[in-house]
Protein backbone atom coordinates (compact mmCIF):
# COMPACT_ATOMS: atom_id res chain seq x y z
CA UNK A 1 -2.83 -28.93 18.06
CA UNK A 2 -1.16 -25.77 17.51
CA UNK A 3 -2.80 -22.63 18.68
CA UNK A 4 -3.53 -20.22 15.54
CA UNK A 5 -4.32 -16.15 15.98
CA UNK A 6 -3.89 -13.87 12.39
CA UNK A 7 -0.29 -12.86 13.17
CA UNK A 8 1.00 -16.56 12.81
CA UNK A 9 -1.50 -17.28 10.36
CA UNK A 10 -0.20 -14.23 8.22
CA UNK A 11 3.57 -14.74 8.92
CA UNK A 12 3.16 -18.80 7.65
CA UNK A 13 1.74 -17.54 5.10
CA UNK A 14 4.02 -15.05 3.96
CA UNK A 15 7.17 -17.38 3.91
CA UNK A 16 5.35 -20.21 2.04
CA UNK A 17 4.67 -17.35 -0.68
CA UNK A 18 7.92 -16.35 -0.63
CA UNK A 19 9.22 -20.00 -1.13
CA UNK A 20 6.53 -21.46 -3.52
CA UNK A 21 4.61 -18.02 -5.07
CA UNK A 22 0.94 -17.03 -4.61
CA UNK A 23 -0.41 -19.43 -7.18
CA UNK A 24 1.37 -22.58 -6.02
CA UNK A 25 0.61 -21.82 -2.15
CA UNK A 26 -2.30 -24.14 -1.15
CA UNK A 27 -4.44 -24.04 2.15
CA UNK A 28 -3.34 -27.24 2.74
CA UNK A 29 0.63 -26.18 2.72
CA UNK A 30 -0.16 -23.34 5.07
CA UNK A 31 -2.43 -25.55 7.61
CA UNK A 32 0.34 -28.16 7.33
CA UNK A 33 2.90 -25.47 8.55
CA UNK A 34 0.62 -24.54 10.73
CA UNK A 35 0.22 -28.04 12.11
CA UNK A 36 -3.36 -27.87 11.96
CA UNK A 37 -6.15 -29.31 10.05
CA UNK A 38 -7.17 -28.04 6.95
CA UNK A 39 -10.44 -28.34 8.41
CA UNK A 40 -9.39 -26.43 11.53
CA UNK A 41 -8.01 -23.47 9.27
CA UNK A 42 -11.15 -23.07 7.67
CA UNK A 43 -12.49 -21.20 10.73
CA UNK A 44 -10.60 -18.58 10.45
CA UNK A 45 -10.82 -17.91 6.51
CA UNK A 46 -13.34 -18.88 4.12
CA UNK A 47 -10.94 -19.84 1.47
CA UNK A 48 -7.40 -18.60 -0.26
CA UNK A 49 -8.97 -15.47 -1.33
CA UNK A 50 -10.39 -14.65 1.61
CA UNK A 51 -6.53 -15.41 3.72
CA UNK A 52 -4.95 -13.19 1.00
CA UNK A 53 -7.12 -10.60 0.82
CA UNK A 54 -6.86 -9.98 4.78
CA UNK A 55 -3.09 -10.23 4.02
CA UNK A 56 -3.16 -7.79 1.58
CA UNK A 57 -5.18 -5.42 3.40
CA UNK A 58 -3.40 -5.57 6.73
CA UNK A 59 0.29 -4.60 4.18
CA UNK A 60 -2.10 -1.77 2.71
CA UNK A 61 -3.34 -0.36 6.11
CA UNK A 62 0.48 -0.82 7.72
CA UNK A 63 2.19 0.58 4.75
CA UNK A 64 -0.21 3.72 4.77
CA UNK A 65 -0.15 4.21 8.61
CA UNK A 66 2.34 7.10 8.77
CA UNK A 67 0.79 8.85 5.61
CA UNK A 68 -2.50 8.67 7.06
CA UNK A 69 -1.77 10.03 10.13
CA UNK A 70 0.68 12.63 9.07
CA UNK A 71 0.07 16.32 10.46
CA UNK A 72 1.92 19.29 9.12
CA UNK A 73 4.07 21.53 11.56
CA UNK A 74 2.47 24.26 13.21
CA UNK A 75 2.83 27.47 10.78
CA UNK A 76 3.41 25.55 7.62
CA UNK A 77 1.19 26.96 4.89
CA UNK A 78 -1.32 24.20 3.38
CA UNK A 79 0.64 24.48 0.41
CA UNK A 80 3.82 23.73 2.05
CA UNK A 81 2.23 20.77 3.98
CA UNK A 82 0.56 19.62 0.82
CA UNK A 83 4.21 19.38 -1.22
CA UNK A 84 5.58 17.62 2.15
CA UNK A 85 3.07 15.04 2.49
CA UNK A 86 2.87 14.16 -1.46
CA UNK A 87 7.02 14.03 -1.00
CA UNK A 88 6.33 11.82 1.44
CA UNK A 89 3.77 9.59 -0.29
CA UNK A 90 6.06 9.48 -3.16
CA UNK A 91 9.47 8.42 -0.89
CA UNK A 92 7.06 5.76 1.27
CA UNK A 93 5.82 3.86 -2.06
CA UNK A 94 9.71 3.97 -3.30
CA UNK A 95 11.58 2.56 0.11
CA UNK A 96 8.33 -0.11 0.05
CA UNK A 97 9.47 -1.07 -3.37
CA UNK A 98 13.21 -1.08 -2.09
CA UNK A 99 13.13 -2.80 1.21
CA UNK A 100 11.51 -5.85 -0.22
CA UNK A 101 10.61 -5.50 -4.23
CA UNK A 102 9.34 -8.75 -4.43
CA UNK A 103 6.99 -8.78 -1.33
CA UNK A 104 6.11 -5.27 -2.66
CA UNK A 105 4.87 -6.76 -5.91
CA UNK A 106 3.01 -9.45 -4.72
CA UNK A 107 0.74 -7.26 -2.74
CA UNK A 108 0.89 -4.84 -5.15
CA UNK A 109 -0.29 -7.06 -8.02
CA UNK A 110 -3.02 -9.08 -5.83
CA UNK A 111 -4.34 -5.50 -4.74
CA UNK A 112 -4.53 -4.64 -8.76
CA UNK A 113 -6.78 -7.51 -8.87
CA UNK A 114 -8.65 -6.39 -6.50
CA UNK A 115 -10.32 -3.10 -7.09
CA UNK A 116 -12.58 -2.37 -4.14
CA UNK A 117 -9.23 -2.60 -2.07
CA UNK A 118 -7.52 -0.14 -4.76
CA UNK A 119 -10.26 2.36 -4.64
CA UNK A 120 -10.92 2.52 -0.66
CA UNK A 121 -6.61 2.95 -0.31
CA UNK A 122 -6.88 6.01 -2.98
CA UNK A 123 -9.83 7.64 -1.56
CA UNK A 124 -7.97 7.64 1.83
CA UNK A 125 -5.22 9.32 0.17
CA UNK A 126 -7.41 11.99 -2.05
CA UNK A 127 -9.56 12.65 1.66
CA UNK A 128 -5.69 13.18 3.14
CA UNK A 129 -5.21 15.64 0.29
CA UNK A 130 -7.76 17.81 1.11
CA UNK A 131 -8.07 18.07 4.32
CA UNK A 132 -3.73 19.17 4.19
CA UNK A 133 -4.86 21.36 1.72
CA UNK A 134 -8.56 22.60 2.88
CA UNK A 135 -9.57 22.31 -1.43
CA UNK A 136 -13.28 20.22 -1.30
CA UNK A 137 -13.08 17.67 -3.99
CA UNK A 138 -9.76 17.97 -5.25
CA UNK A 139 -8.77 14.97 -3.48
CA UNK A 140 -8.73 12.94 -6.75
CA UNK A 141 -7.14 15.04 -9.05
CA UNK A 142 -4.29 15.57 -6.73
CA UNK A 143 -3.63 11.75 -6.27
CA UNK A 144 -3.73 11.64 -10.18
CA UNK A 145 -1.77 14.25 -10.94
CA UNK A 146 1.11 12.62 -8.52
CA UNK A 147 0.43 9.02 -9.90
CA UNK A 148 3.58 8.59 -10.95
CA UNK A 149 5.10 9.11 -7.76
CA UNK A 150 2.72 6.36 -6.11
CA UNK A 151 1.35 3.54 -8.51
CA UNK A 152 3.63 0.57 -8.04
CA UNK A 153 3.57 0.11 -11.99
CA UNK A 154 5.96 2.63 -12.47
CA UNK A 155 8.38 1.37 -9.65
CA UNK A 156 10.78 0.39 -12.05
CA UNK A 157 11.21 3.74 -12.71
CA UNK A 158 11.86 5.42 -9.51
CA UNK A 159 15.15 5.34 -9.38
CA UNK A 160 15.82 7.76 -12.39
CA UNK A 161 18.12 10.31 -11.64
CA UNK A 162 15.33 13.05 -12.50
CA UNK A 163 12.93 12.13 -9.94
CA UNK A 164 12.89 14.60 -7.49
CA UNK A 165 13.35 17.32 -10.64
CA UNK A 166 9.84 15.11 -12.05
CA UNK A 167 8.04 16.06 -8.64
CA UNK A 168 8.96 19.16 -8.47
CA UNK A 169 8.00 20.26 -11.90
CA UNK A 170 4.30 18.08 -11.44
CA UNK A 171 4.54 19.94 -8.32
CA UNK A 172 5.05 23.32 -9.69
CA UNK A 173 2.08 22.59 -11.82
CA UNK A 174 -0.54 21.73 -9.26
CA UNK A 175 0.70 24.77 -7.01
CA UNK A 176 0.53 27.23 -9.64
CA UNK A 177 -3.03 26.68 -9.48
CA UNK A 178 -3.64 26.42 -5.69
């Protein structure tokens, strides 16, 4: 019997979705693969959900490693750093979307469905905010404001030719105000 730890498990996984789609991927196909019991696999998740939430969450926390942990240059105004991490948040979600658009909407769309997920990632991103920017509580409104630039339903339109120009001028809003 084959000897399962979550990076297989998630990697099987992934290619039987990519072959056969969430809803059609069974337990049983992915055990199979596995060459395990079905029985066996059900010590390390409860059920389906359970597998593709973990999945989803370990694609949200690597996806979101390098904005999380970004750190403006010494000397760079909070303002400055603000623009180049919400530049970056914008470009991330975009080459996401482009390396793989069809990985990036199945995680995407299973993270839509589930909200506790959606609202943990965006309050990571609004706490980012303001600690670049030192402004208490604007965390939110400054992930809203830049929605655009992050929320995989408008993907599709990322690749307009006025994109950057978009940014800047939601960007010219925000720091008129700072």
């Amino acid at each position: 019997m084959a000897i399962l730890n979550k990076e297989k498990i998630f990697s099987v996984t992934e290619e039987i979705i990519m072959r056969k789609g969430v809803e059609k991927t069974t337990l049983s196909d992915i055990a199979k693969e596995l060459g395990v019991t079905h029985a066996a696999f059900y010590k390390h998740y409860k059920n389906k959900e359970d597998l593709l939430q973990q999945l989803a969450l370990r694609w949200l926390e690597t996806t979101s490693k390098e904005l999380l942990e970004w750190e403006a240059q010494k000397g760079v105004s909070s303002v400055v750093a603000l623009h180049d991490w919400l530049w970056l948040l914008a470009t991330t979600k975009k080459k996401l979307y482009h390396n793989d658009q069809r990985m990036f909407r199945l995680y995407t769309d299973y993270l839509e469905r589930t909200q506790i997920l959606v609202k943990e990632h965006l309050n990571q991103l609004a706490h980012k905010a303001e600690s670049i920017s030192g402004l208490k509580k604007a965390g939110p409104a400054i992930i809203t404001a830049f929605i655009y630039f992050h929320n995989p339903y408008f993907a599709d339109r990322w690749d307009s030719e006025f994109y950057k120009d978009m940014f800047e001028d939601v960007w010219r809003l925000l720091a008129n105000n700072l």
